[in-house]
Protein backbone atom coordinates (compact mmCIF):
# COMPACT_ATOMS: atom_id res chain seq x y z
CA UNK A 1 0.00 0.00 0.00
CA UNK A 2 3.00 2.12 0.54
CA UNK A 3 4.54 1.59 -2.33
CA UNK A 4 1.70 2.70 -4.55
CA UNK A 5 1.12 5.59 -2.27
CA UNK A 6 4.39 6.37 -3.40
CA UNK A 7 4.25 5.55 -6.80
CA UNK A 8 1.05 8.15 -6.96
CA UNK A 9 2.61 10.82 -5.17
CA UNK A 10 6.04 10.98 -7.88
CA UNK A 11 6.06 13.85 -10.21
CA UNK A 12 7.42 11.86 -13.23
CA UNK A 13 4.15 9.56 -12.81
CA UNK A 14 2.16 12.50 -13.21
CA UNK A 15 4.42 13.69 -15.96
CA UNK A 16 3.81 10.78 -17.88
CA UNK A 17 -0.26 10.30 -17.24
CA UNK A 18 0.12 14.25 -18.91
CA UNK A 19 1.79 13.04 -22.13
CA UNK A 20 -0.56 11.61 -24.16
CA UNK A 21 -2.57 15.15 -23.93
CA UNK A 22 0.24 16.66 -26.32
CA UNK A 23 -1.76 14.39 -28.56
CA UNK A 24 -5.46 15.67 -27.33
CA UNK A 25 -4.63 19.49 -27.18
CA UNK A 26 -2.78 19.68 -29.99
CA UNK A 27 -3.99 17.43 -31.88
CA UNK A 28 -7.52 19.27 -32.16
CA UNK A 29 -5.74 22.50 -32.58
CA UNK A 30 -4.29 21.97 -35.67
CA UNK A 31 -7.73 20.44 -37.13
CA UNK A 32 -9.62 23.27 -35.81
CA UNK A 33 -7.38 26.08 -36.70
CA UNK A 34 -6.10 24.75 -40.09
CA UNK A 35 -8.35 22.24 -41.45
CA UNK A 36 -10.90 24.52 -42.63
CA UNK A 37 -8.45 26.67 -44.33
CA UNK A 38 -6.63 24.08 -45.94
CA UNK A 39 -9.79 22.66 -47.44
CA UNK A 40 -11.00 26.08 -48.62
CA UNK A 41 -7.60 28.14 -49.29
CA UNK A 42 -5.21 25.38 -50.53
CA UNK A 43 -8.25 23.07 -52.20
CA UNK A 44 -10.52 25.88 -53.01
CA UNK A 45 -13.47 24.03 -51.22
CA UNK A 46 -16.58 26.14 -50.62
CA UNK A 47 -16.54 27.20 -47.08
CA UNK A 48 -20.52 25.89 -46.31
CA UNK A 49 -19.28 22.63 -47.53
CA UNK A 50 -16.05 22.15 -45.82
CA UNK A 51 -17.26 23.19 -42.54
CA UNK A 52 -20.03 20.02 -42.37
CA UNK A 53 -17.12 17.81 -42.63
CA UNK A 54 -16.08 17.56 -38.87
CA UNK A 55 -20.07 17.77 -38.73
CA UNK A 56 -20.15 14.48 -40.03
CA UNK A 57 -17.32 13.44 -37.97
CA UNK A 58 -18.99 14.04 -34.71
CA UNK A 59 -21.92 11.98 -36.38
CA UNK A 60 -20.31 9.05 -36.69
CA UNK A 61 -18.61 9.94 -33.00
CA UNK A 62 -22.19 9.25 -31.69
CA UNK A 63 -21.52 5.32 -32.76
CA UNK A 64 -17.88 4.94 -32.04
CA UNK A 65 -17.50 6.71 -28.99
CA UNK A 66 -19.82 4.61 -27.17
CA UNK A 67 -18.17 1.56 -28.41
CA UNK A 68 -14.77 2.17 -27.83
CA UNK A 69 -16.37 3.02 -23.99
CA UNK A 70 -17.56 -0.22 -24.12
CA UNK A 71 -15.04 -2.18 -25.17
CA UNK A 72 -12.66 -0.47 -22.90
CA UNK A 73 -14.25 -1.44 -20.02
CA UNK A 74 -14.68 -4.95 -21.00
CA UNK A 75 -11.10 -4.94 -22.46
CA UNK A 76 -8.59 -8.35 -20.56
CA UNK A 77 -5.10 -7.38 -20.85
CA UNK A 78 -2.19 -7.50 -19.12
CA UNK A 79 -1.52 -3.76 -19.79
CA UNK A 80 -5.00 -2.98 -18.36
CA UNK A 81 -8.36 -1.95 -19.81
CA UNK A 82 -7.37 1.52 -20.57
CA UNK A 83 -3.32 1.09 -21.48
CA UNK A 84 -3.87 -1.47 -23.70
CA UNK A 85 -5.49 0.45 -26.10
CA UNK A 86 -3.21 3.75 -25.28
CA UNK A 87 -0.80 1.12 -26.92
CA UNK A 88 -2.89 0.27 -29.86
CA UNK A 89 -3.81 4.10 -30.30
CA UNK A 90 -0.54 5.78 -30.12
CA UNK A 91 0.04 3.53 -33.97
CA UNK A 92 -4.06 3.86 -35.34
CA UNK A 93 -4.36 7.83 -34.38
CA UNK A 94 -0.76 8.75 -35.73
CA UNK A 95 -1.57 7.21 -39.46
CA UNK A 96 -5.27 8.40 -39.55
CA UNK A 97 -3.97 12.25 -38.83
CA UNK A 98 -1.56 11.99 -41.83
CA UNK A 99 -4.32 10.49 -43.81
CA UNK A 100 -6.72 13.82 -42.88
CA UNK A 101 -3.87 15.65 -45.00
CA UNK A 102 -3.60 14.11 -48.54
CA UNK A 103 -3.77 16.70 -50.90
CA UNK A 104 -6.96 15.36 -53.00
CA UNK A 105 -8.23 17.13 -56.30
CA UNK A 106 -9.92 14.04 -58.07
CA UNK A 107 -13.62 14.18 -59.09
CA UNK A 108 -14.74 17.55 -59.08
CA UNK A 109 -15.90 18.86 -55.55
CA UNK A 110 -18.04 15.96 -54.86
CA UNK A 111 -15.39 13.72 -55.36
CA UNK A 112 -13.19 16.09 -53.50
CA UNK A 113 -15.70 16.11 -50.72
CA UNK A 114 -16.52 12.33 -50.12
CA UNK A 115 -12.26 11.69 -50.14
CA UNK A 116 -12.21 14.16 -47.17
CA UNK A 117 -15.17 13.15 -45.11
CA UNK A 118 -13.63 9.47 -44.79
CA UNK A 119 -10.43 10.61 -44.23
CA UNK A 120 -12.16 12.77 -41.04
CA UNK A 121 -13.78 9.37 -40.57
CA UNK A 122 -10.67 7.53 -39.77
CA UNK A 123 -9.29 10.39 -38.08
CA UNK A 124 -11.83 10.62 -35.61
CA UNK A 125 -12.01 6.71 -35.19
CA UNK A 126 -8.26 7.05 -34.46
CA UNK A 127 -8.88 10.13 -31.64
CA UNK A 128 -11.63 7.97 -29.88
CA UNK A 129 -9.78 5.21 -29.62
CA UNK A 130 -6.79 7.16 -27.92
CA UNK A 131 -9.16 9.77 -26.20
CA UNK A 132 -12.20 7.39 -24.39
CA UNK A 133 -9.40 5.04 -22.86
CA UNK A 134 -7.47 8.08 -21.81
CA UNK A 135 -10.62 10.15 -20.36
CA UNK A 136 -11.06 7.13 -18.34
CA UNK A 137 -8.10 6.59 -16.95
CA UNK A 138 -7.38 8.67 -13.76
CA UNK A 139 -10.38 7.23 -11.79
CA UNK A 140 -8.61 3.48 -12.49
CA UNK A 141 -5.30 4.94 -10.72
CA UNK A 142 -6.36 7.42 -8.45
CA UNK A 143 -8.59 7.23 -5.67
CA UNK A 144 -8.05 10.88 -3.88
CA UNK A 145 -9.56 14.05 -4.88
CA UNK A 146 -6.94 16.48 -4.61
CA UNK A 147 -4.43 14.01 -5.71
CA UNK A 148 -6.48 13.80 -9.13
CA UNK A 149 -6.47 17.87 -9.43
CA UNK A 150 -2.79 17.52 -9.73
CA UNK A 151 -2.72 14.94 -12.30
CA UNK A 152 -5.24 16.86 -14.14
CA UNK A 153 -3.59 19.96 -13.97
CA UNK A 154 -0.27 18.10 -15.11
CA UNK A 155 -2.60 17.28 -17.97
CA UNK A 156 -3.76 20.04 -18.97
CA UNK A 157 -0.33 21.63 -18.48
CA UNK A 158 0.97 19.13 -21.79
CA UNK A 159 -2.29 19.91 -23.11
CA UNK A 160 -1.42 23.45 -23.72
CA UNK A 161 2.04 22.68 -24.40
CA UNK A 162 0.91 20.44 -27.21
CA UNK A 163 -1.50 23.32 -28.46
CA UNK A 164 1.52 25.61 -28.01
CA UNK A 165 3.43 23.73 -30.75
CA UNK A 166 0.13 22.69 -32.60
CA UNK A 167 -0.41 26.57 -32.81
CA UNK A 168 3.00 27.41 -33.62
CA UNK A 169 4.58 25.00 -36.13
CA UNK A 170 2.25 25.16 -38.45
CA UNK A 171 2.31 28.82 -38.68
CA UNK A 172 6.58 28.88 -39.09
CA UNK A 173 6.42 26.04 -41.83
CA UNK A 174 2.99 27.12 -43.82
CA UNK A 175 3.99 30.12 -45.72
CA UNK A 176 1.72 30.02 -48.36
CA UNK A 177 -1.74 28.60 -46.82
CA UNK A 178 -2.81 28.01 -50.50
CA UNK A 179 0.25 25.61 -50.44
CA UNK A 180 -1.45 21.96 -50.15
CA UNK A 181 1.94 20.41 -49.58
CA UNK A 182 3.08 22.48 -46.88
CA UNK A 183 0.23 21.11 -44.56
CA UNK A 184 0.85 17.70 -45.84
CA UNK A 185 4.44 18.29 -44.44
CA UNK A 186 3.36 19.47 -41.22
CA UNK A 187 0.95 16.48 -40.46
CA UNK A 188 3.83 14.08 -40.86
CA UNK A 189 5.91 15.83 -38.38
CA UNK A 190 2.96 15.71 -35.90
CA UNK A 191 2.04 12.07 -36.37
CA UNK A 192 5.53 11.36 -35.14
CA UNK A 193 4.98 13.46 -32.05
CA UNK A 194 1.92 12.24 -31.50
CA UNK A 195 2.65 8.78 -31.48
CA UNK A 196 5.67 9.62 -28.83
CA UNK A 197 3.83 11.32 -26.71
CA UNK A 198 1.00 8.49 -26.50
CA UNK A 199 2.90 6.22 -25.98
CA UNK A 200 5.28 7.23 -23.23
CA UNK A 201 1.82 7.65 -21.26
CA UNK A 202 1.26 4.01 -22.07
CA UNK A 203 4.41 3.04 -20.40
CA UNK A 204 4.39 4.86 -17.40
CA UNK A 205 0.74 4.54 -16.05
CA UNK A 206 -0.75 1.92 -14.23
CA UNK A 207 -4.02 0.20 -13.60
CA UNK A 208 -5.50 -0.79 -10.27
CA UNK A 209 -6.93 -4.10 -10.16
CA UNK A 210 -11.18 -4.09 -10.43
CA UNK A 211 -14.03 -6.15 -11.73
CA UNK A 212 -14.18 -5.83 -15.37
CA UNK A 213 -17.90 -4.58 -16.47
CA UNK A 214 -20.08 -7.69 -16.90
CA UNK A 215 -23.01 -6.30 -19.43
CA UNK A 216 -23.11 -7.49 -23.15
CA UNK A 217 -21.95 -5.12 -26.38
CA UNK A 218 -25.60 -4.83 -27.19
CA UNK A 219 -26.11 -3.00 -23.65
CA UNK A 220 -23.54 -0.50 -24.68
CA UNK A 221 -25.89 2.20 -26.89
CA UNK A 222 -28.33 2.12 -23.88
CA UNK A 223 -25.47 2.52 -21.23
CA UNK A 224 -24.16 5.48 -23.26
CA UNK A 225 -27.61 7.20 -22.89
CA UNK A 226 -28.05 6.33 -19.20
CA UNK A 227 -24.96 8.01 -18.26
CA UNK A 228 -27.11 11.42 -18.18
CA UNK A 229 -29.37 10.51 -15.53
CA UNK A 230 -26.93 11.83 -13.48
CA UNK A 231 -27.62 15.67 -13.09
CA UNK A 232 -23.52 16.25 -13.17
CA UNK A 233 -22.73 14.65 -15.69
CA UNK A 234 -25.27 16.51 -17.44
CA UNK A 235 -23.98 19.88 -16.01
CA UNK A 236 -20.86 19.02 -17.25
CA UNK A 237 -21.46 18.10 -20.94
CA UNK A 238 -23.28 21.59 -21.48
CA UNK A 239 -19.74 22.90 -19.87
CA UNK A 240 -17.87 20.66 -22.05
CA UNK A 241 -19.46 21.58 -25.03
CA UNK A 242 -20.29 25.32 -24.90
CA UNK A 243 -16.90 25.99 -22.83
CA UNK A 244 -14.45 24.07 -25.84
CA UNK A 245 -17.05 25.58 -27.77
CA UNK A 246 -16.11 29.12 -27.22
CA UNK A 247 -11.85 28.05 -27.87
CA UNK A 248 -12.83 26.25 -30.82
CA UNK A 249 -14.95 29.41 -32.79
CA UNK A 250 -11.23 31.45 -31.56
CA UNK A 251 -9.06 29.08 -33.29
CA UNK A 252 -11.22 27.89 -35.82
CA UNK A 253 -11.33 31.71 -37.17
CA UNK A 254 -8.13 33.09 -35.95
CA UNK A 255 -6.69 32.61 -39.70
CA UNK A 256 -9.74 34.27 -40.55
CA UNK A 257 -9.40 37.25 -38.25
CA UNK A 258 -6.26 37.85 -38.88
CA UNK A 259 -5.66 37.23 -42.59
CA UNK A 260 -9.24 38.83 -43.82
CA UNK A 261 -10.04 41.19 -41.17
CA UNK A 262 -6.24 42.43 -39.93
CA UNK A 263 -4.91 41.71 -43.18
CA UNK A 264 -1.76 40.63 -40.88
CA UNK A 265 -1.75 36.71 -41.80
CA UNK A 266 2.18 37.68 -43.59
CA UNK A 267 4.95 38.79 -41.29
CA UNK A 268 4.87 36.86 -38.83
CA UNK A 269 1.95 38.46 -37.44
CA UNK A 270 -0.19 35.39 -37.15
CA UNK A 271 2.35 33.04 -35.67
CA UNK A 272 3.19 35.75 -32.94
CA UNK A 273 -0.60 35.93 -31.77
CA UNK A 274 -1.05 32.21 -31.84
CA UNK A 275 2.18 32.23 -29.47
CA UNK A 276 0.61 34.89 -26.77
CA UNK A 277 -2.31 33.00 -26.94
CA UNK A 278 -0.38 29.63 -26.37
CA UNK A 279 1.90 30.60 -24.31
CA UNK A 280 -0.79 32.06 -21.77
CA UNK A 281 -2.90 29.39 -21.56
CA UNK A 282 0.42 27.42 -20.46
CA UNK A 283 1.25 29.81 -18.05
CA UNK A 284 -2.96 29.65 -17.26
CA UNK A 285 -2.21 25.92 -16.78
CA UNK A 286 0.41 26.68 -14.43
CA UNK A 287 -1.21 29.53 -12.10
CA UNK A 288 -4.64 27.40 -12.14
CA UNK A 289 -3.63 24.14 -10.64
CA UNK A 290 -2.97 25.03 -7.52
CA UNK A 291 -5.27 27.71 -6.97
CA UNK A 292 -7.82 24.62 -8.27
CA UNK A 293 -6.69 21.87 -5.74
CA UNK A 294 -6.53 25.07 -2.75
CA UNK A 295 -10.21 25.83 -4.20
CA UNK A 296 -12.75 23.87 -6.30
CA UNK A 297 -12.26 22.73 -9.14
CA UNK A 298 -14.57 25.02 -10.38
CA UNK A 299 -13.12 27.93 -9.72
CA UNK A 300 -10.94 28.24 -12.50
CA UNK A 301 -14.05 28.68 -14.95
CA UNK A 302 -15.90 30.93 -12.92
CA UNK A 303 -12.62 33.30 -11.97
CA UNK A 304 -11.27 33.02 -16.07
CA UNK A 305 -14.46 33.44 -17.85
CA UNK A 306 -15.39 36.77 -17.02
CA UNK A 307 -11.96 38.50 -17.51
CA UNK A 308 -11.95 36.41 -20.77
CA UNK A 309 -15.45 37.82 -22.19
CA UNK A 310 -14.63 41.38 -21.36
CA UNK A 311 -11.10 40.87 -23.65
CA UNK A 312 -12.50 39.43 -26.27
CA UNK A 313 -15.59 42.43 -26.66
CA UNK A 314 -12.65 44.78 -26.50
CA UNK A 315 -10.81 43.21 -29.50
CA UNK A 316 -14.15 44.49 -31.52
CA UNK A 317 -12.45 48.25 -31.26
CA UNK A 318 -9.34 46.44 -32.82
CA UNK A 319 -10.82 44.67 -35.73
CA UNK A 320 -10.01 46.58 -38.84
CA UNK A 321 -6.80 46.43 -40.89
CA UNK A 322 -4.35 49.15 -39.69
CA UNK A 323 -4.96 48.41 -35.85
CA UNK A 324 -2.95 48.55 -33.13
CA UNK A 325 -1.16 45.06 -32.76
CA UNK A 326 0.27 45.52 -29.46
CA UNK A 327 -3.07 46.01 -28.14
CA UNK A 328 -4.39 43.02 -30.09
CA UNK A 329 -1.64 41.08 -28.50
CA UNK A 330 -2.12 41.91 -24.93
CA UNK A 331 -6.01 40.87 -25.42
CA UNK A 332 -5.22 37.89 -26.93
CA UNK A 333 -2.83 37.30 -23.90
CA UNK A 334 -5.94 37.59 -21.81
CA UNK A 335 -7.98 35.70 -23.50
CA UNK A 336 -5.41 32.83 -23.34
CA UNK A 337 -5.38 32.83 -19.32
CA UNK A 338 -9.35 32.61 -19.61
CA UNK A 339 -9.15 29.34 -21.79
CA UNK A 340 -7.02 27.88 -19.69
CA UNK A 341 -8.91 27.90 -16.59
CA UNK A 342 -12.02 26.53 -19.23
CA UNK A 343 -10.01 23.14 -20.21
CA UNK A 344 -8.12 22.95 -16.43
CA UNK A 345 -11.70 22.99 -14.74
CA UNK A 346 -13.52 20.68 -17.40
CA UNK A 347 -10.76 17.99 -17.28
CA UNK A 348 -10.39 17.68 -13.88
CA UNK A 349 -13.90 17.22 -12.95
CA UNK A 350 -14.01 14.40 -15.53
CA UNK A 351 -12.37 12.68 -13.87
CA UNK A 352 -14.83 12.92 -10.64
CA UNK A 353 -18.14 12.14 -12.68
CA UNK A 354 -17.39 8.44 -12.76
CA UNK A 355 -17.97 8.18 -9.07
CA UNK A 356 -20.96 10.10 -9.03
CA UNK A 357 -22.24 7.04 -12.01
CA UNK A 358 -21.05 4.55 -9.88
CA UNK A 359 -22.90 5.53 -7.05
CA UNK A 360 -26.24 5.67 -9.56
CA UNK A 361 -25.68 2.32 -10.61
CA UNK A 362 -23.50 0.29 -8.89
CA UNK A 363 -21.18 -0.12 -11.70
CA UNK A 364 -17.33 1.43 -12.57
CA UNK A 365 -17.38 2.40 -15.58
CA UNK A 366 -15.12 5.38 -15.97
CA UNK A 367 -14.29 4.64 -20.04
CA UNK A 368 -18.48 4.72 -20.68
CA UNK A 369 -18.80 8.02 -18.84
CA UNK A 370 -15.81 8.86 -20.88
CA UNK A 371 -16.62 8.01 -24.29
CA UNK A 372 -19.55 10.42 -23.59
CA UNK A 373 -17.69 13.34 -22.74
CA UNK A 374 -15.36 12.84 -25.52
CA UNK A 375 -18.66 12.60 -28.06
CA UNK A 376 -19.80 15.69 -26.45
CA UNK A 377 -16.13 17.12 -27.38
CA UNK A 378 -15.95 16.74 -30.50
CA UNK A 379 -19.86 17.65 -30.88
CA UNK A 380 -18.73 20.96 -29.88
CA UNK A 381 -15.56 20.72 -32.16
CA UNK A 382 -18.12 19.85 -35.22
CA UNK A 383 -21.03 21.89 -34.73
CA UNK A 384 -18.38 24.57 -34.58
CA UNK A 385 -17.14 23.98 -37.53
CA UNK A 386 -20.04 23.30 -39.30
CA UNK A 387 -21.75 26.63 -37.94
CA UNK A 388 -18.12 29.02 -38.99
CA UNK A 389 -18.72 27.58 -42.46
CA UNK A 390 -22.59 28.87 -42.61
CA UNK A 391 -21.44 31.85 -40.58
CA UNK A 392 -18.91 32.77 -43.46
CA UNK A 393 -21.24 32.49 -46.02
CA UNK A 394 -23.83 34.08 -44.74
CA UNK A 395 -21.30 37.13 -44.66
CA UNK A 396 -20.27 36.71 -48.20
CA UNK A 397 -17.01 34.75 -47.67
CA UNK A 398 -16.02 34.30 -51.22
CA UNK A 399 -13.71 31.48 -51.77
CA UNK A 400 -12.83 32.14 -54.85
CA UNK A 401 -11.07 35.55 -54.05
CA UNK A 402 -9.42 33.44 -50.96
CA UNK A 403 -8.05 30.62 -53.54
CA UNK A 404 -6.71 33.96 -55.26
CA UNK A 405 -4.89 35.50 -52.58
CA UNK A 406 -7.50 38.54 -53.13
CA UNK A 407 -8.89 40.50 -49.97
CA UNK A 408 -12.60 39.34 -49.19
CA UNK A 409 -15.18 42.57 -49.58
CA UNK A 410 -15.04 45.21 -46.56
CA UNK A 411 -18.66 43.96 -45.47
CA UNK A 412 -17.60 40.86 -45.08
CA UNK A 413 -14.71 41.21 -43.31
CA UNK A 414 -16.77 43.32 -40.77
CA UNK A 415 -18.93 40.35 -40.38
CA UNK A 416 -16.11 37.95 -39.51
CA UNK A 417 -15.06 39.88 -36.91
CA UNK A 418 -18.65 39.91 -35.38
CA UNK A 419 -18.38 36.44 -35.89
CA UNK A 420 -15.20 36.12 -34.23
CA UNK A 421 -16.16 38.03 -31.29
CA UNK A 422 -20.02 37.86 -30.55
CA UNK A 423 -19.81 33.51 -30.31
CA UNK A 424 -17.11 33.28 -28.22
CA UNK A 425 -19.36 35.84 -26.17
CA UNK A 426 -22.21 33.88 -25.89
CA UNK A 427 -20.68 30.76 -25.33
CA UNK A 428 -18.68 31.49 -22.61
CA UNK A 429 -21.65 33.24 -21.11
CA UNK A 430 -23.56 29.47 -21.46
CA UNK A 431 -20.89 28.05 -20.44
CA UNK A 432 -20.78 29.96 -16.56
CA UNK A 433 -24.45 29.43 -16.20
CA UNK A 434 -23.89 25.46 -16.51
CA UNK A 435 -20.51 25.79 -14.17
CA UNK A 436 -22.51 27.96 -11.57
CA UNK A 437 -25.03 25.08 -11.05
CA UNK A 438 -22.29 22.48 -10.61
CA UNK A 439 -22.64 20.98 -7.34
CA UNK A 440 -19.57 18.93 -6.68
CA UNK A 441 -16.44 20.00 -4.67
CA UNK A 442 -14.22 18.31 -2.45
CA UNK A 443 -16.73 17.77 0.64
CA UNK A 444 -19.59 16.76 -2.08
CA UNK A 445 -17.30 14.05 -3.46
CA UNK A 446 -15.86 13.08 -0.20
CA UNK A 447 -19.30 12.37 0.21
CA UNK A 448 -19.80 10.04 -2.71
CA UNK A 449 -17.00 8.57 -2.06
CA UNK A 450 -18.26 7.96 1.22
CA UNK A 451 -21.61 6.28 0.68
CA UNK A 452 -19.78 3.49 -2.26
CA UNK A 453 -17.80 3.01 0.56
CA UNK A 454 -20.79 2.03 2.53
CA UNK A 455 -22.97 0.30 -0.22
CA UNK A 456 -19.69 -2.49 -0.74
CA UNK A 457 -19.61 -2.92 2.70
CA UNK A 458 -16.29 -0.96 3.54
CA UNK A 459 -17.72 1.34 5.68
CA UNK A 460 -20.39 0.34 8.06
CA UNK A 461 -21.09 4.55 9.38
CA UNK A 462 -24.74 5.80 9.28
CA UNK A 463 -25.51 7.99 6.50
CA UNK A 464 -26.71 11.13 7.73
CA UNK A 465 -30.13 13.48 6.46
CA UNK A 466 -27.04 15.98 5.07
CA UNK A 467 -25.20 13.68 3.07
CA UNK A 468 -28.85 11.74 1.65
CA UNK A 469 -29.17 15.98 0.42
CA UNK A 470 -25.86 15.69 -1.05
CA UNK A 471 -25.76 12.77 -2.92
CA UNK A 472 -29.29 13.10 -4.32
CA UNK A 473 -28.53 17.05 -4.81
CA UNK A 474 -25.04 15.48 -7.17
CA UNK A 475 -26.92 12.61 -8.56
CA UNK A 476 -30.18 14.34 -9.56
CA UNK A 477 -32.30 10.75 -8.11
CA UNK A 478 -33.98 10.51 -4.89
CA UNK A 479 -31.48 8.38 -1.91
CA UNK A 480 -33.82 4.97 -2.69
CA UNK A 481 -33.18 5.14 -6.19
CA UNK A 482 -29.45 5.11 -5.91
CA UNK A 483 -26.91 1.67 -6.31
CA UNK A 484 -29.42 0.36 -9.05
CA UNK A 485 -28.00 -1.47 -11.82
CA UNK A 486 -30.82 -0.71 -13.52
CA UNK A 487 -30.08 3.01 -13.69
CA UNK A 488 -27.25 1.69 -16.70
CA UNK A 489 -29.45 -0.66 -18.19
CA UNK A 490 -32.67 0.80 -18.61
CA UNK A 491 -33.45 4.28 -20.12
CA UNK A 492 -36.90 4.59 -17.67
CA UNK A 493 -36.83 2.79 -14.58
């Protein structure tokens, strides 16, 4: 028991556990802020079109997500349920991202278009079978509630390294973003560092021995729904979604912003914002941990958000060609510090909402919960894109002119930067109402924690009328309705 107190408590344990999420942050970056732009710049795609591409990903995330949960908690291996397929993602997600990146001009635009949604197909297989395993990890190794915020925040400190570089090194080696090849390059240097960094998770985590879920394949669809019976793990989806949301509509149209509306893409303008950006949502990573594990882990979202809203309504007075670029930078800065507190808060309570499940029905199953989460992820991620390709051309984003080089009309580059600023807005806004109404913290969970304790018969205390209030308050069910396994196999009990 000592020993893998110890083992828990080393920094290079929670070092590696953080690796693989130079895959997940950065991964997502470079799809989000280049995809769309290499489909419509270097490919000439109409923007309306490309953007229902990750659309369609996230579709077919609604099938494979749940799967891979399944399947992950059902998985026999000597690596462990999770690690095992860490090891046979690291190979599967590095070969699907090159794949994403195949300069493709055969068959018109329809043939053009049904090359590119398969190759988002297998790139979003590739993600879920890294990302559900890896969502569900932590709760398989770590018991202890503040000794998960740290892991998390170690995380989400590679996270934003791996955006850092995701943001960076595309912007230093694509010098001409109507340059196919050049993002073709790029992907192959990332698959490599991708695969490294999943990897080395795979070798230094661990897996505590537990009862492998018992339930059939067929069960899986229905478990995936009856994960949202519980009331925080619905709380935390509409976080999930609206608060990556709000980062994805800021990367997804920084190119955009800065090419169309700044007219600043050349110079090294573009790469220098992407690095204030980065770099503060590292140094975000680094101020929030603590203060989260001191705190709630809450408290990140609710002290970032704000400062984060009022930065990005003040880059509206900035958004014409000409502007001040030091200002721009300092926002942007800003901004950064607000994101990171988003993604440290979100990931750490993930890791929580499998205990709240288990104590709804009876049953671990951190990689189900998981796979969820991750679906509602890369929702957000698709829907996004999908709605900054309507958004465009419903401003009179002409992709022809971008193909040429040629500066889109002044109304339109008005319009992006309403676009630009006025989502992020009102998703972040969504996104504190959900995080307000969150009601688990460390005495909450202590709580939960508590009362499994009780129901396998390792604590024999007497519940009290406070705690019944918390864990029905957390669980959203009424105290005689809880440690049914009926709550994960039926949708109505």
């Amino acid at each position: 028991m000592g020993e893998q107190k110890h083992r828990e408590e080393r920094l290079w344990s929670r070092i590696s556990y953080g690796f693989a999420d130079i895959y997940g942050g950065g991964a997502f970056v470079v799809i989000g802020t280049f995809f769309t732009v290499f489909l419509t710049k270097a490919l000439g795609m109409p923007p309306a079109l490309a953007g229902t591409i990750p659309l369609i990903g996230k579709v077919w995330d609604a099938v494979n997500d749940p799967i891979m949960g399944a399947i992950a908690d059902r998985t026999k291996s000597k690596y462990g349920s999770k690690r095992f397929w860490l090891l046979f993602g690291a190979i599967s997600s590095a070969i699907s991202f090159i794949a994403l990146w195949i300069p493709f001009k055969v068959g018109g635009v329809v043939g053009q278009y049904i090359f590119y949604v398969v190759m988002y197909l297998l790139f979003s297989t590739g993600a879920t079978i890294v990302m559900v395993p890896y969502n569900g990890l932590l709760p398989d190794m770590i018991d202890d509630y503040t000794l998960r915020a740290k892991y998390s925040a170690t995380r989400m400190a590679f996270s934003s390294f791996g955006a850092i570089i995701a943001g960076l090194i595309p912007t230093l080696m694509i010098r001409d973003n109507t340059n196919a090849t050049q993002y073709l390059v790029v992907a192959i240097l990332f698959s490599v560092i991708f695969f490294v960094s999943v990897f080395l998770t795979f070798l230094g985590t661990w897996e505590r021995d537990k009862n492998l879920h018992e339930s059939t394949m067929k069960e899986a669809f229905t478990e995936s729904i009856t994960v949202f019976k519980s009331y925080s793990f619905r709380l935390l989806t509409g976080m999930f979604i609206f608060g990556q949301g709000a980062a994805d509509f800021l990367t997804g149209l920084a190119v955009y912003y800065i090419d169309d509306v700044l007219n600043a893409y050349g110079g090294g303008n573009f790469t220098i914002l992407m690095g204030v950006l980065l770099i503060a949502q590292f140094l975000g990573m680094l101020l929030f941990g603590p203060i989260m594990a001191k705190t709630s882990k809450k408290f990140p979202i609710l002290a970032g958000t704000p400062v984060r809203i009022l930065a990005t309504l003040a880059m509206l007075a900035f958004s014409y060609e000409g502007a001040n670029f030091t200002i721009i930078l300092i926002l942007a800065f800003i901004v950064g510090l607000g994101m990171a507190g988003t993604s440290t808060s979100i990931f750490a309570i993930l890791a929580d909402i499998a205990d709240v499940d288990e104590l709804i029905t009876s049953i671990s199953r951190p990689s189900t919960c998981s796979s969820m989460a991750t679906f509602a992820r890369q929702l957000a991620a698709g829907l996004t894109s999908a709605l900054i390709g309507v958004l465009l051309a419903m401003v009179g984003y002409d992709e022809v002119l971008a193909a040429s080089g040629a500066r889109q009309a002044l109304s339109t580059q008005r319009g992006i930067a309403l676009i630009f600023v006025f989502t992020q807005v009102i998703f972040m806004i969504i996104t504190l109402l959900f995080t307000m109404k969150f009601p688990v913290t460390k005495k909450e969970f202590q709580i939960v924690r508590k009362e499994i304790a009780r129901r396998k018969g390792e604590d024999d205390s007497i519940i009290t009328d406070e705690e019944i209030r918390v864990c029905e308050k957390v669980t959203g069910l009424s105290y005689d309705r809880l440690w049914d396994k009926n709550n994960a196999f039926k949708i109505k009990n």
